[in-house]
N, C-alpha and C. Protein backbone atom coordinates (compact mmCIF):
# COMPACT_ATOMS: atom_id res chain seq x y z
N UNK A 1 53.26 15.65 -14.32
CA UNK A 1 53.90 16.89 -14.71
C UNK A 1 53.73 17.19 -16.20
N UNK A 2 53.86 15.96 -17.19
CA UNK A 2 53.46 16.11 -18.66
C UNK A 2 51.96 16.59 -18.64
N UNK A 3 51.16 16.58 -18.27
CA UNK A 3 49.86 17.25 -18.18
C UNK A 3 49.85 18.67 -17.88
N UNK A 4 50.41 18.81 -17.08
CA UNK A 4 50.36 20.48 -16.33
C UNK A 4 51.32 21.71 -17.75
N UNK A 5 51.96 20.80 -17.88
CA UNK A 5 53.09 20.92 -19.35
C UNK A 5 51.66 21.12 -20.54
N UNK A 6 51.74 20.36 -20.71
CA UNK A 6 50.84 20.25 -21.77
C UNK A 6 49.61 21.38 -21.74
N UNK A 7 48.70 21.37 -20.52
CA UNK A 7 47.97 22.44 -20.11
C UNK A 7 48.32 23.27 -20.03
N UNK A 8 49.75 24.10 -19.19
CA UNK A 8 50.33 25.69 -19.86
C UNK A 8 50.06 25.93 -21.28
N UNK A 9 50.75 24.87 -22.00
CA UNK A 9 51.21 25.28 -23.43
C UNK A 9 49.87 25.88 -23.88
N UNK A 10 48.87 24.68 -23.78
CA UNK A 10 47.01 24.90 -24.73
C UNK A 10 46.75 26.50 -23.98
N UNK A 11 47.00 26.49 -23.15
CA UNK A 11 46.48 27.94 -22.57
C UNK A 11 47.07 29.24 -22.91
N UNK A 12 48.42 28.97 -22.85
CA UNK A 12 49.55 30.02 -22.97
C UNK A 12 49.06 30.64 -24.34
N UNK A 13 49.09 29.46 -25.15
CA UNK A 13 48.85 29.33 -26.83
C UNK A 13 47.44 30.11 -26.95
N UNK A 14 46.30 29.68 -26.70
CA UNK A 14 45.17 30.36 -26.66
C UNK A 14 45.03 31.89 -26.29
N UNK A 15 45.47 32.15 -25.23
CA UNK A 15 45.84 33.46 -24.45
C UNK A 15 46.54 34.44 -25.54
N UNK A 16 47.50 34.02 -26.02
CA UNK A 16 48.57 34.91 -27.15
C UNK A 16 47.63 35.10 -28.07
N UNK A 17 47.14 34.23 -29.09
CA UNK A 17 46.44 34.17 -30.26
C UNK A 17 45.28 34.96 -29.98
N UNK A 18 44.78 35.10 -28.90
CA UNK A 18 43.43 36.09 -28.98
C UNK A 18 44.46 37.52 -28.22
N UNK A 19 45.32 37.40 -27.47
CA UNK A 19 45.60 38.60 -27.05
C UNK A 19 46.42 39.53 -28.46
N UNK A 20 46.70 38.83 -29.67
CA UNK A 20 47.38 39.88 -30.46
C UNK A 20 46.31 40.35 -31.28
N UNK A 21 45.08 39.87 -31.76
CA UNK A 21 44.40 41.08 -32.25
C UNK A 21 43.69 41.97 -31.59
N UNK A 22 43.85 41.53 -29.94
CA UNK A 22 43.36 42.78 -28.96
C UNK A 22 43.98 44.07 -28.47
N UNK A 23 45.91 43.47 -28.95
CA UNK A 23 46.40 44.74 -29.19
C UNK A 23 46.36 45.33 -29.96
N UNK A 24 46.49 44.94 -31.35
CA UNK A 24 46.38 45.49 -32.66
C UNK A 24 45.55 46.72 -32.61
N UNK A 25 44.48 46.13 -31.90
CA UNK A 25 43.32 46.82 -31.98
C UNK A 25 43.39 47.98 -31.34
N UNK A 26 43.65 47.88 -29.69
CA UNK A 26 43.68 48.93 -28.68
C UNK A 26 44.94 49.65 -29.02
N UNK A 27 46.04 49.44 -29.15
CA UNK A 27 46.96 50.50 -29.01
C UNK A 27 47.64 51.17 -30.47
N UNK A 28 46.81 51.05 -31.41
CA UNK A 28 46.96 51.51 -32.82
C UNK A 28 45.84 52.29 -33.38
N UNK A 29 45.79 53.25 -33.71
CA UNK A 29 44.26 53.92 -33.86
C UNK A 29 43.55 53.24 -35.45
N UNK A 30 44.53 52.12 -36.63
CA UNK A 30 43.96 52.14 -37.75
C UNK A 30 42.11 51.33 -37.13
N UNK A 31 42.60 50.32 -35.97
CA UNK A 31 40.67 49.72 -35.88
C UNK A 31 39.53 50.83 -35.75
N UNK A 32 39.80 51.69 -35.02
CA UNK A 32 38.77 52.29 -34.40
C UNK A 32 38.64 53.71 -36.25
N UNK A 33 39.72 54.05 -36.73
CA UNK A 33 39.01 54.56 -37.76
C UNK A 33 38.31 54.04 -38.97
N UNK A 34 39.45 52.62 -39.14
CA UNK A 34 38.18 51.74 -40.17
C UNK A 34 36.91 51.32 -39.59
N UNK A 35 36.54 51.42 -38.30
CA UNK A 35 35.30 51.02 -38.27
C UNK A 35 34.73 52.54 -38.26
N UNK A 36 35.02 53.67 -37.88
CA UNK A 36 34.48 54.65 -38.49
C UNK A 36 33.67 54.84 -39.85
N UNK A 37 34.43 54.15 -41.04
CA UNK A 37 33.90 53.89 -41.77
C UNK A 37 32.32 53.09 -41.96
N UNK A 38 32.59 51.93 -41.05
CA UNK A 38 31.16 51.28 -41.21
C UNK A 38 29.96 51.69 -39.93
N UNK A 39 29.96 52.98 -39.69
CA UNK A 39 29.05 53.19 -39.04
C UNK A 39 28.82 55.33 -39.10
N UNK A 40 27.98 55.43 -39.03
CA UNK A 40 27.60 57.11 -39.10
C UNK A 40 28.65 57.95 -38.24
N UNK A 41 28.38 57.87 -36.91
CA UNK A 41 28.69 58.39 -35.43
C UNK A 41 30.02 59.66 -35.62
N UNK A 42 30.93 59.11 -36.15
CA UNK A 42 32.72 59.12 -36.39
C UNK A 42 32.06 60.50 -37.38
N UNK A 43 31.42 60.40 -38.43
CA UNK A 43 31.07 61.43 -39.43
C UNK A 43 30.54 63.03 -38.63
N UNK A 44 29.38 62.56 -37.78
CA UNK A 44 28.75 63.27 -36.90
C UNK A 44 29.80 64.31 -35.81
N UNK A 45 30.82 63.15 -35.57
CA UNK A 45 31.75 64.00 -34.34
C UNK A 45 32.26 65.34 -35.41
N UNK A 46 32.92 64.37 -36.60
CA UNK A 46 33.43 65.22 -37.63
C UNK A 46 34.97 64.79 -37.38
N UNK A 47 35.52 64.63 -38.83
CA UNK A 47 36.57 63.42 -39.06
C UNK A 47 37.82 64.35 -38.51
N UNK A 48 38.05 65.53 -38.40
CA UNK A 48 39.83 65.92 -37.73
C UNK A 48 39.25 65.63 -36.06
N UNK A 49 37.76 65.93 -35.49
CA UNK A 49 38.13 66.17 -33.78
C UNK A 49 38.26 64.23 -33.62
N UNK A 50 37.74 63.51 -34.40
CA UNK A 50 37.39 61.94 -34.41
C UNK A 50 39.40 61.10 -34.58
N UNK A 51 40.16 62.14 -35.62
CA UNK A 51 41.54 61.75 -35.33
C UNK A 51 42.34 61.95 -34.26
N UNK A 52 42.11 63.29 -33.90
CA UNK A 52 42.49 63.66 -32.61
C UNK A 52 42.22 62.75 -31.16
N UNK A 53 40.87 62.46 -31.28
CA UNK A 53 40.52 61.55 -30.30
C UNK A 53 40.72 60.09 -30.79
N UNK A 54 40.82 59.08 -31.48
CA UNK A 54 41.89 58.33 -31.50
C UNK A 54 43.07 58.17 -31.26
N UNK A 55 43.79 59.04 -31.90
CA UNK A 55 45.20 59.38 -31.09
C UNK A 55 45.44 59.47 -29.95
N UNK A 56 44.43 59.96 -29.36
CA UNK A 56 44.67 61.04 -27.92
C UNK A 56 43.96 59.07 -27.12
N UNK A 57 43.50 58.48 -27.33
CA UNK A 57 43.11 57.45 -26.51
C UNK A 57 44.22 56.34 -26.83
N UNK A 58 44.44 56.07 -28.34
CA UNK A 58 45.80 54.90 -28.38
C UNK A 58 47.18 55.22 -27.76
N UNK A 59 47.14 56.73 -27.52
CA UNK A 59 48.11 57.16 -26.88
C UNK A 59 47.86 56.82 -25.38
N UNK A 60 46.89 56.97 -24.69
CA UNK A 60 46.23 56.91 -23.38
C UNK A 60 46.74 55.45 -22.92
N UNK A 61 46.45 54.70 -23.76
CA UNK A 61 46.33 53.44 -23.59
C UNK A 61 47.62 52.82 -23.25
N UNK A 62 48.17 53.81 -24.04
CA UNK A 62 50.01 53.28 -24.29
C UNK A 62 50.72 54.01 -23.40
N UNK A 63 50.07 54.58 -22.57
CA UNK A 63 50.86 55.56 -21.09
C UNK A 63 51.86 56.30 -21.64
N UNK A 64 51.35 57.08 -23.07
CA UNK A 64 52.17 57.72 -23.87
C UNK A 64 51.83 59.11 -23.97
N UNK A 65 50.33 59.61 -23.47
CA UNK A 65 50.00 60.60 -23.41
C UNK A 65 48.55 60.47 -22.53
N UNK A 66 47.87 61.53 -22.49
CA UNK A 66 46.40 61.74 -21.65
C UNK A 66 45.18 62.06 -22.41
N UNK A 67 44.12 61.99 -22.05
CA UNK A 67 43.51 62.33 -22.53
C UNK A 67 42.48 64.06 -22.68
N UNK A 68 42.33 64.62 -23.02
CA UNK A 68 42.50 66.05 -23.59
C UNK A 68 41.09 66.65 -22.77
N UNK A 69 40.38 67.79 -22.56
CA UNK A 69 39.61 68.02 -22.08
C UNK A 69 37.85 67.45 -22.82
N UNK A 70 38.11 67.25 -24.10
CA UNK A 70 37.50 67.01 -24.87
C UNK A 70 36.32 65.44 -24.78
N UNK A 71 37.14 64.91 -23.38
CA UNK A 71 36.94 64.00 -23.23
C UNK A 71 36.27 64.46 -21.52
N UNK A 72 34.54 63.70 -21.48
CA UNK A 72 34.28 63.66 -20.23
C UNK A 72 34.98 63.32 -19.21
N UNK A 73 34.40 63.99 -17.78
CA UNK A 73 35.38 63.53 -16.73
C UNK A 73 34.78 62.16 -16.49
N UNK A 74 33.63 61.45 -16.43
CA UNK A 74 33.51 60.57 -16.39
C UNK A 74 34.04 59.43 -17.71
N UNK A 75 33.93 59.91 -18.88
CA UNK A 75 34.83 59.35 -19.91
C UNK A 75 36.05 58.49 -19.52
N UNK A 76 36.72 59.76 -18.76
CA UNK A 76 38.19 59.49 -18.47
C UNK A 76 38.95 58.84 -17.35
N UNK A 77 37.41 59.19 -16.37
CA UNK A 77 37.59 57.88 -15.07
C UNK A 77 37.50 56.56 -15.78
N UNK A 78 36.14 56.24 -16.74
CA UNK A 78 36.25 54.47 -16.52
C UNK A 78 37.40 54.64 -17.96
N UNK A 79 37.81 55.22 -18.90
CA UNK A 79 39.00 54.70 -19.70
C UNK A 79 40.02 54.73 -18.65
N UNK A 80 40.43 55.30 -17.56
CA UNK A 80 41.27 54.90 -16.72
C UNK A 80 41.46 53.48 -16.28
N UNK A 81 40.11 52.92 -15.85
CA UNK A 81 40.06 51.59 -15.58
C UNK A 81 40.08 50.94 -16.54
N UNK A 82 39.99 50.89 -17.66
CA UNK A 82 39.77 50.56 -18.72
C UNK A 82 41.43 49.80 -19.06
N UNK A 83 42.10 51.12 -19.11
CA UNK A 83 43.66 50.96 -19.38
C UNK A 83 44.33 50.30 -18.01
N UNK A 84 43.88 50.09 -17.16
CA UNK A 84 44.25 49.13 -16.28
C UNK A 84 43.76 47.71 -16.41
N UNK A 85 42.84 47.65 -16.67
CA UNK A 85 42.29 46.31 -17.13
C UNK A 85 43.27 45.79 -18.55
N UNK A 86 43.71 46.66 -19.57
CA UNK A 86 44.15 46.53 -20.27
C UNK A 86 45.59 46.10 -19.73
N UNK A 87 45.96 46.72 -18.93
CA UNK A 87 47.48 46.49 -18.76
C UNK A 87 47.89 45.48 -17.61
N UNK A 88 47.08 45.28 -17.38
CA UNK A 88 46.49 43.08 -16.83
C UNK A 88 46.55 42.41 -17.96
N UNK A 89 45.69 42.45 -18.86
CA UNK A 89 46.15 41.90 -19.48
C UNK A 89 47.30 41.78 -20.71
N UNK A 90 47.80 42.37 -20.70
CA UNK A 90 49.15 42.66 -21.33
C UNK A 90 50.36 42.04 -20.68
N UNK A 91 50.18 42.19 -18.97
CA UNK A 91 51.11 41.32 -18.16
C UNK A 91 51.65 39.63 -18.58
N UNK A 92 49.57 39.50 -18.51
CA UNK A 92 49.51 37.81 -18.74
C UNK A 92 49.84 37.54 -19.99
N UNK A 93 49.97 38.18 -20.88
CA UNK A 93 50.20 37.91 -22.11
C UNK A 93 51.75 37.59 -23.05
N UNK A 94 52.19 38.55 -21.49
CA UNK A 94 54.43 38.50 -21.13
C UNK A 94 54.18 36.94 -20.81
N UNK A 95 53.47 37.06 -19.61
CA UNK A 95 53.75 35.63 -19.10
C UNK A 95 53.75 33.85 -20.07
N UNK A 96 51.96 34.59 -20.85
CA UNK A 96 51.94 33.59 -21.83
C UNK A 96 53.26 33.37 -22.64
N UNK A 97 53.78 33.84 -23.19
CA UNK A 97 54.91 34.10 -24.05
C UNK A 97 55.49 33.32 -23.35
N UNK A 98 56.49 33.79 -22.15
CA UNK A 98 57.30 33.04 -21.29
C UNK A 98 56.83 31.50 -21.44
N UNK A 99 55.27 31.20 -20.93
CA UNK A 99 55.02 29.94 -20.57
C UNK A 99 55.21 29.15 -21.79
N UNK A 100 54.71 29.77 -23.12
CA UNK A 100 55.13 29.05 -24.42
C UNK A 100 56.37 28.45 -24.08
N UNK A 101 57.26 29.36 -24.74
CA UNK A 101 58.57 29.33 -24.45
C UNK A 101 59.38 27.74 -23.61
N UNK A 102 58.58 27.84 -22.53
CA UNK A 102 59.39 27.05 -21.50
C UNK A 102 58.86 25.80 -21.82
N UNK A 103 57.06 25.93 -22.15
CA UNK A 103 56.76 24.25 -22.44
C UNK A 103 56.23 23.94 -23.71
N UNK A 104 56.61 24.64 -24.76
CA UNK A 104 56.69 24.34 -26.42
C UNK A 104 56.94 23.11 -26.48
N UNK A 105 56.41 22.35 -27.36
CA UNK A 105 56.36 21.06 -27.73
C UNK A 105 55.58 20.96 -29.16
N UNK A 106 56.49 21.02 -30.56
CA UNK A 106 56.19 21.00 -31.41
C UNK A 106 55.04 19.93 -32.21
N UNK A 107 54.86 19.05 -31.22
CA UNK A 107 54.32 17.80 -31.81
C UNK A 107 52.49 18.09 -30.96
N UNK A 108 52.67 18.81 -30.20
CA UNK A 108 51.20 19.40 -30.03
C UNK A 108 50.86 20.55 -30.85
N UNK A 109 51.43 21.49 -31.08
CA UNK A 109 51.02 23.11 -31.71
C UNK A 109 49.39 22.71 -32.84
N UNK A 110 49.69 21.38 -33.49
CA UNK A 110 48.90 21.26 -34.81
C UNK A 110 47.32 20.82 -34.04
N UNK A 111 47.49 20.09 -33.30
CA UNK A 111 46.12 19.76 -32.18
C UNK A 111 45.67 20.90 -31.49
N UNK A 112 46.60 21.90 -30.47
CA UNK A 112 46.12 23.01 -29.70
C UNK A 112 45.42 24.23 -30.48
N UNK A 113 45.93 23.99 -31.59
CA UNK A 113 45.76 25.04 -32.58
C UNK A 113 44.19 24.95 -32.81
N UNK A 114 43.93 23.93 -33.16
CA UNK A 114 42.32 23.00 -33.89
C UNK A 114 42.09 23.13 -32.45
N UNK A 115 42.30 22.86 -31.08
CA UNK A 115 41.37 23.39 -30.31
C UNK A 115 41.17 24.36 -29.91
N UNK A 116 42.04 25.50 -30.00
CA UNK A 116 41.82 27.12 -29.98
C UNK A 116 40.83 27.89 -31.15
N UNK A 117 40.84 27.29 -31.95
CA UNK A 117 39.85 27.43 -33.19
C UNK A 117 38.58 27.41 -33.00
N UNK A 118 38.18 26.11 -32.07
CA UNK A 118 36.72 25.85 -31.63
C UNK A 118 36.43 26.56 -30.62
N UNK A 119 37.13 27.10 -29.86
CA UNK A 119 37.31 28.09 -28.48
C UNK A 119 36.79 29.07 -28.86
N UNK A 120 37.82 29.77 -29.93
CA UNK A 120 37.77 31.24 -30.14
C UNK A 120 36.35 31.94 -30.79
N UNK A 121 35.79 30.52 -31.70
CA UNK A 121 34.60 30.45 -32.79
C UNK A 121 33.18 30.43 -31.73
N UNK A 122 33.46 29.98 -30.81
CA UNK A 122 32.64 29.85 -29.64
C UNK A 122 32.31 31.05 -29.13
N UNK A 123 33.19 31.85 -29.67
CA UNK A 123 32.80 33.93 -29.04
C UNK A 123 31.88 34.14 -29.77
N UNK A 124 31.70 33.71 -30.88
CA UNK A 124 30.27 34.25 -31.77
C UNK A 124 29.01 34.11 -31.27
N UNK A 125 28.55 33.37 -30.07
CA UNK A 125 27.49 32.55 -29.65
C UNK A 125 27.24 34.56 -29.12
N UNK A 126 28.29 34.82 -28.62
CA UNK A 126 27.45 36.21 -28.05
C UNK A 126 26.73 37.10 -28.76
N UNK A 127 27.32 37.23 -30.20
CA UNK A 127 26.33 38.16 -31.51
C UNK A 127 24.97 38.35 -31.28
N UNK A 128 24.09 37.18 -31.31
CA UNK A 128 22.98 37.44 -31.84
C UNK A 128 22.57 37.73 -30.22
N UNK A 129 23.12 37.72 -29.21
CA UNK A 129 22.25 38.41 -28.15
C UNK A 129 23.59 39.71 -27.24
N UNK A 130 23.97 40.19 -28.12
CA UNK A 130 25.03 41.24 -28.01
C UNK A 130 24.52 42.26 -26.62
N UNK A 131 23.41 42.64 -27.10
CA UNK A 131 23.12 43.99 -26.57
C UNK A 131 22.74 43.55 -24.75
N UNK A 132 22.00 42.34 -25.07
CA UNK A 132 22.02 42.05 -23.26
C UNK A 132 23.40 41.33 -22.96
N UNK A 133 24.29 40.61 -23.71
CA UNK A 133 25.86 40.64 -23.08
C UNK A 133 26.24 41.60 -22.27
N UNK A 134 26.37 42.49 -23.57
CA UNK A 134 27.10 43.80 -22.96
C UNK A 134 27.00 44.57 -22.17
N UNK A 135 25.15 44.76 -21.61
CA UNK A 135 24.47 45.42 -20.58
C UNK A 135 24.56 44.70 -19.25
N UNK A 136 24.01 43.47 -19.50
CA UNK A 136 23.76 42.55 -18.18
C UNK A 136 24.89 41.87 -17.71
N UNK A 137 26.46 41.65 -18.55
CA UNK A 137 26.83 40.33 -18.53
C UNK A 137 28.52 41.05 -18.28
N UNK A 138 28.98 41.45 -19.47
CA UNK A 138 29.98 41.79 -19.49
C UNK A 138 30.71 42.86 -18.32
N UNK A 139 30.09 44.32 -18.59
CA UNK A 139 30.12 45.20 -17.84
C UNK A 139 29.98 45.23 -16.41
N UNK A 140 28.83 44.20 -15.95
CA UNK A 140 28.69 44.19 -14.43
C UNK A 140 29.90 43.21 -14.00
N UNK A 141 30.40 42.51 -14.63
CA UNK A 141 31.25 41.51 -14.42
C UNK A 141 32.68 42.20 -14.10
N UNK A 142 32.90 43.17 -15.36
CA UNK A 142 34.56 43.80 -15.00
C UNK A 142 34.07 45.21 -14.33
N UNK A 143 33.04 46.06 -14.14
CA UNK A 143 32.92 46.80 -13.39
C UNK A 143 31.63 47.13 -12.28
N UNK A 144 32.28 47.61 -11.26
CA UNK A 144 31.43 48.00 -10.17
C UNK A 144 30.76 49.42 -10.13
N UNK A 145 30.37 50.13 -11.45
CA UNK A 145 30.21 51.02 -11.80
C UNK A 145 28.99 51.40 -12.96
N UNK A 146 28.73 52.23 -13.21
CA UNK A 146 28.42 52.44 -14.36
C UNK A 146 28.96 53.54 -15.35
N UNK A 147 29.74 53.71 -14.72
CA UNK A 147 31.11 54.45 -15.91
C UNK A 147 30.73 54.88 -17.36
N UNK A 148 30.80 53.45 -17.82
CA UNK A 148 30.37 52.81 -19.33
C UNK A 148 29.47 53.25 -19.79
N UNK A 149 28.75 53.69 -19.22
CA UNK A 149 27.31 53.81 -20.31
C UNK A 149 27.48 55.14 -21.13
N UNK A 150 27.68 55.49 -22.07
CA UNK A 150 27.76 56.89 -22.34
C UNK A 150 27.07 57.23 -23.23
N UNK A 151 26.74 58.50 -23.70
CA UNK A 151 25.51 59.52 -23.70
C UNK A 151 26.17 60.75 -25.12
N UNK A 152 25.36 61.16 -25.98
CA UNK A 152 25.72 62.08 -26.80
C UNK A 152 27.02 63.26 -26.27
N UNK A 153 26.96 63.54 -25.16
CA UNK A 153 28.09 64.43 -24.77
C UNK A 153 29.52 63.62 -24.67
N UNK A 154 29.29 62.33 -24.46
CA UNK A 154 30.73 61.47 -24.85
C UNK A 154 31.62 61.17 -26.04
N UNK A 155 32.59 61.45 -26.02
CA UNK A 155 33.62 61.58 -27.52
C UNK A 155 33.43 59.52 -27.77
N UNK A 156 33.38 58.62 -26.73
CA UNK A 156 33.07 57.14 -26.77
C UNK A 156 31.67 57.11 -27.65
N UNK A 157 30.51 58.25 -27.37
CA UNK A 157 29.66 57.63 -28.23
C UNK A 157 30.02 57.88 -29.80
N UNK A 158 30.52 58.47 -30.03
CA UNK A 158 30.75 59.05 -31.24
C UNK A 158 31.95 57.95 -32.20
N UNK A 159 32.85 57.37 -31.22
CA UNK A 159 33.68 56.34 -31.76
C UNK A 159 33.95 55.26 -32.14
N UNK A 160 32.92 55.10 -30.80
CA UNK A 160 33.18 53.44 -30.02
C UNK A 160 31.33 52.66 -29.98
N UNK A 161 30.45 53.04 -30.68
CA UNK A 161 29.79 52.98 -30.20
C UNK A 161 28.57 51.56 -30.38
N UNK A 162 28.10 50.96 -29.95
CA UNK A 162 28.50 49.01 -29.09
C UNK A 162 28.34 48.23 -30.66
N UNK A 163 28.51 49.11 -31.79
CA UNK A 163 28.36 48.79 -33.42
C UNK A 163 30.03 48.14 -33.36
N UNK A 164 30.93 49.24 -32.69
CA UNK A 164 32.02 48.87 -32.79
C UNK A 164 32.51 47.61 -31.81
N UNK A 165 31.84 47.26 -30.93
CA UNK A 165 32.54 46.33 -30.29
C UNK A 165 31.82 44.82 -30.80
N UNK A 166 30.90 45.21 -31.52
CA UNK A 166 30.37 43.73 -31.79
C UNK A 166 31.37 43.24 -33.17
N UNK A 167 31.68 44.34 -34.09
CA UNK A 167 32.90 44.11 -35.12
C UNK A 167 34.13 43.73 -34.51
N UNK A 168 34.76 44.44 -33.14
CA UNK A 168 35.72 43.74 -32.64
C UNK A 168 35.78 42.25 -32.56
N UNK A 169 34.94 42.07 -31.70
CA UNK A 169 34.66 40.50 -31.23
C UNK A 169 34.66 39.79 -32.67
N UNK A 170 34.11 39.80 -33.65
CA UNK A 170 34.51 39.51 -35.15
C UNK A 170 36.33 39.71 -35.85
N UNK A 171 36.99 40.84 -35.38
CA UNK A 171 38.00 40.94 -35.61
C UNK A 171 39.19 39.83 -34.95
N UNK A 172 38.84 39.99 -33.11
CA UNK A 172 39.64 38.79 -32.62
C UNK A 172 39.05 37.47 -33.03
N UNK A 173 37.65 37.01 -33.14
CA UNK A 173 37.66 35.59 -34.18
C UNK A 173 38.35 35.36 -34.81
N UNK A 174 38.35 36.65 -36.19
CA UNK A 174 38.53 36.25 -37.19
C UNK A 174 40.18 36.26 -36.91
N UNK A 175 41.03 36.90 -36.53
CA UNK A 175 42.16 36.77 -36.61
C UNK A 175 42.98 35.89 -35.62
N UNK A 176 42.30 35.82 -34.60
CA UNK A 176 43.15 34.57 -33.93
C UNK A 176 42.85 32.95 -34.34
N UNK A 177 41.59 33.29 -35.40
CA UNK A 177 41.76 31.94 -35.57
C UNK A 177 42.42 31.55 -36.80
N UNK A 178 42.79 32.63 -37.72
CA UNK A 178 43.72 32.81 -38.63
C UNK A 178 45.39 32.44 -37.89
N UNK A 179 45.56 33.20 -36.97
CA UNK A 179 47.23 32.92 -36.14
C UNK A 179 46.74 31.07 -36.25
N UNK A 180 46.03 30.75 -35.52
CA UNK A 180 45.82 29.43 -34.92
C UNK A 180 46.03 28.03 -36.09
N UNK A 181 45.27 28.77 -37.75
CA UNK A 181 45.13 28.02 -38.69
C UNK A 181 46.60 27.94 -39.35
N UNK A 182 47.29 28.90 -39.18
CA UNK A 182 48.20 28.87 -39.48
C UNK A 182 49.39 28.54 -38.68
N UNK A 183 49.40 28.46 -37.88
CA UNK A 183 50.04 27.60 -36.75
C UNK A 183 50.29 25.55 -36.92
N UNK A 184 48.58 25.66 -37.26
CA UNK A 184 48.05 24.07 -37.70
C UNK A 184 48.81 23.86 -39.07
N UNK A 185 48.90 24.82 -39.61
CA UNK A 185 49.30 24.12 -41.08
C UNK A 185 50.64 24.02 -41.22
N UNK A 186 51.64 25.19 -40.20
CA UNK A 186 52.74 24.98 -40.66
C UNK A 186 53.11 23.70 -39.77
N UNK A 187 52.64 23.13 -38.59
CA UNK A 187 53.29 22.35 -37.65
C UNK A 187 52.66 20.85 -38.05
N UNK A 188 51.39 20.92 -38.97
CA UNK A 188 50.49 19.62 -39.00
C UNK A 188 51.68 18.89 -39.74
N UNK A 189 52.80 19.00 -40.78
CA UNK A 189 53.83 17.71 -41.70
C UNK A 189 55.04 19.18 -41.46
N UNK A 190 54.95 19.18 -39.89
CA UNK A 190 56.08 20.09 -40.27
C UNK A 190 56.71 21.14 -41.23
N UNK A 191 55.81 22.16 -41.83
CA UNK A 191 56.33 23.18 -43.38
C UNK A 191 57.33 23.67 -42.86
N UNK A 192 56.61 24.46 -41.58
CA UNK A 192 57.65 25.78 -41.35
C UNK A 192 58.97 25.51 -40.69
C-alpha cells in the first residue's frame, strides 16, 4: 500500500506542476499576446481584431463566453473539442490536488521533485522534430479529424500559429520545472 501511496503522490505531483502553466496559459489571454510579440502573424491580423480574439477564446475556454462570427465554423468546431479536452484535463488536475492532499509525505517532495524535473526536461526531445510531432503524432492521437489544420482565413492562423506552440512547450518546461525546483529546495533541509 506504501508504494501505491508513494506512486499517487510522484504522479499527482507531476500532473499539478505541468498542469499550472497549462492553465496560465489557456485561460488568461497575457501568453498568447506576448507571443504575439515574437512572431509577425498577430501584426498582420492587426492588434485590436487580435485582442478581441484572445479574449473572445480565453473566454471560450472558461465557458464564460463564445466565440464571435469572426471565427471559422470549422475554427469553432475543433476549439470546441479543444475546450473539452481542456476541461479533462482540468478534472484530473481537481483530482491531482485531492490525491496530493491525501498522500503528501514531506520526506519525499525533495526526490519527486528531481524526478519531475527529468520528466518534464524530457518534453524538449520533441523541438528539434516539432513539425512532424505535431502533424503525424500529436494531432492524430487526440483527434479523429482534421479540424486543426488551419489556413489564412483562420483567426488560429493568425494567433496561434505552430511558432506558438513550440514556445508553449518551452513555457510548461520552463515553469514546471521551476514549481518542481522550488519545491526541492524548500523541502530538501526543510526551509519552508
Amino acid at each position: 500500500m506504501k508504494r501505491v501511496k508513494k506512486l499517487l503522490f510522484l504522479l499527482s505531483l507531476l500532473y499539478t506542476t505541468v498542469y499550472v502553466p497549462l492553465f496560465l496559459m489557456i485561460y488568461f489571454p497575457n501568453w498568447y499576446l506576448i507571443n504575439c510579440r515574437w512572431h509577425p502573424r498577430c501584426e498582420l491580423f492587426g492588434k485590436d481584431r487580435t485582442l478581441v480574439a484572445v479574449e473572445e477564446l480565453t473566454s471560450f475556454f472558461k465557458h464564460s463566453g463564445e466565440l464571435s462570427g469572426m471565427w471559422t465554423s470549422k475554427e469553432r468546431l475543433h476549439l470546441s473539442e479543444v475546450r473539452e479536452i481542456f476541461d479533462r484535463l482540468a478534472i484530473i488536475a481537481v483530482v491531482s490536488v485531492f490525491l496530493i492532499a491525501l498522500t503528501f509525505d514531506a520526506r519525499y517532495v525533495s526526490l519527486f521533485s528531481l524526478i519531475n524535473v527529468s520528466v518534464v526536461v524530457s518534453l524538449l526531445i520533441v523541438l528539434p522534430f516539432f513539425d512532424w510531432f505535431w502533424i503525424d503524432v500529436f494531432h492524430p492521437l487526440l483527434f479523429d479529424n482534421e479540424l486543426w489544420k488551419n489556413n489564412m482565413r483562420d483567426v488560429s492562423f493568425y494567433i496561434m500559429p505552430r511558432q506558438f506552440f513550440k514556445f508553449s512547450v518551452l513555457f510548461i518546461v520552463f515553469l514546471s520545472c521551476f514549481i518542481n525546483l522550488t519545491l526541492w529546495f524548500c523541502f530538501k533541509n526543510k526551509r519552508c
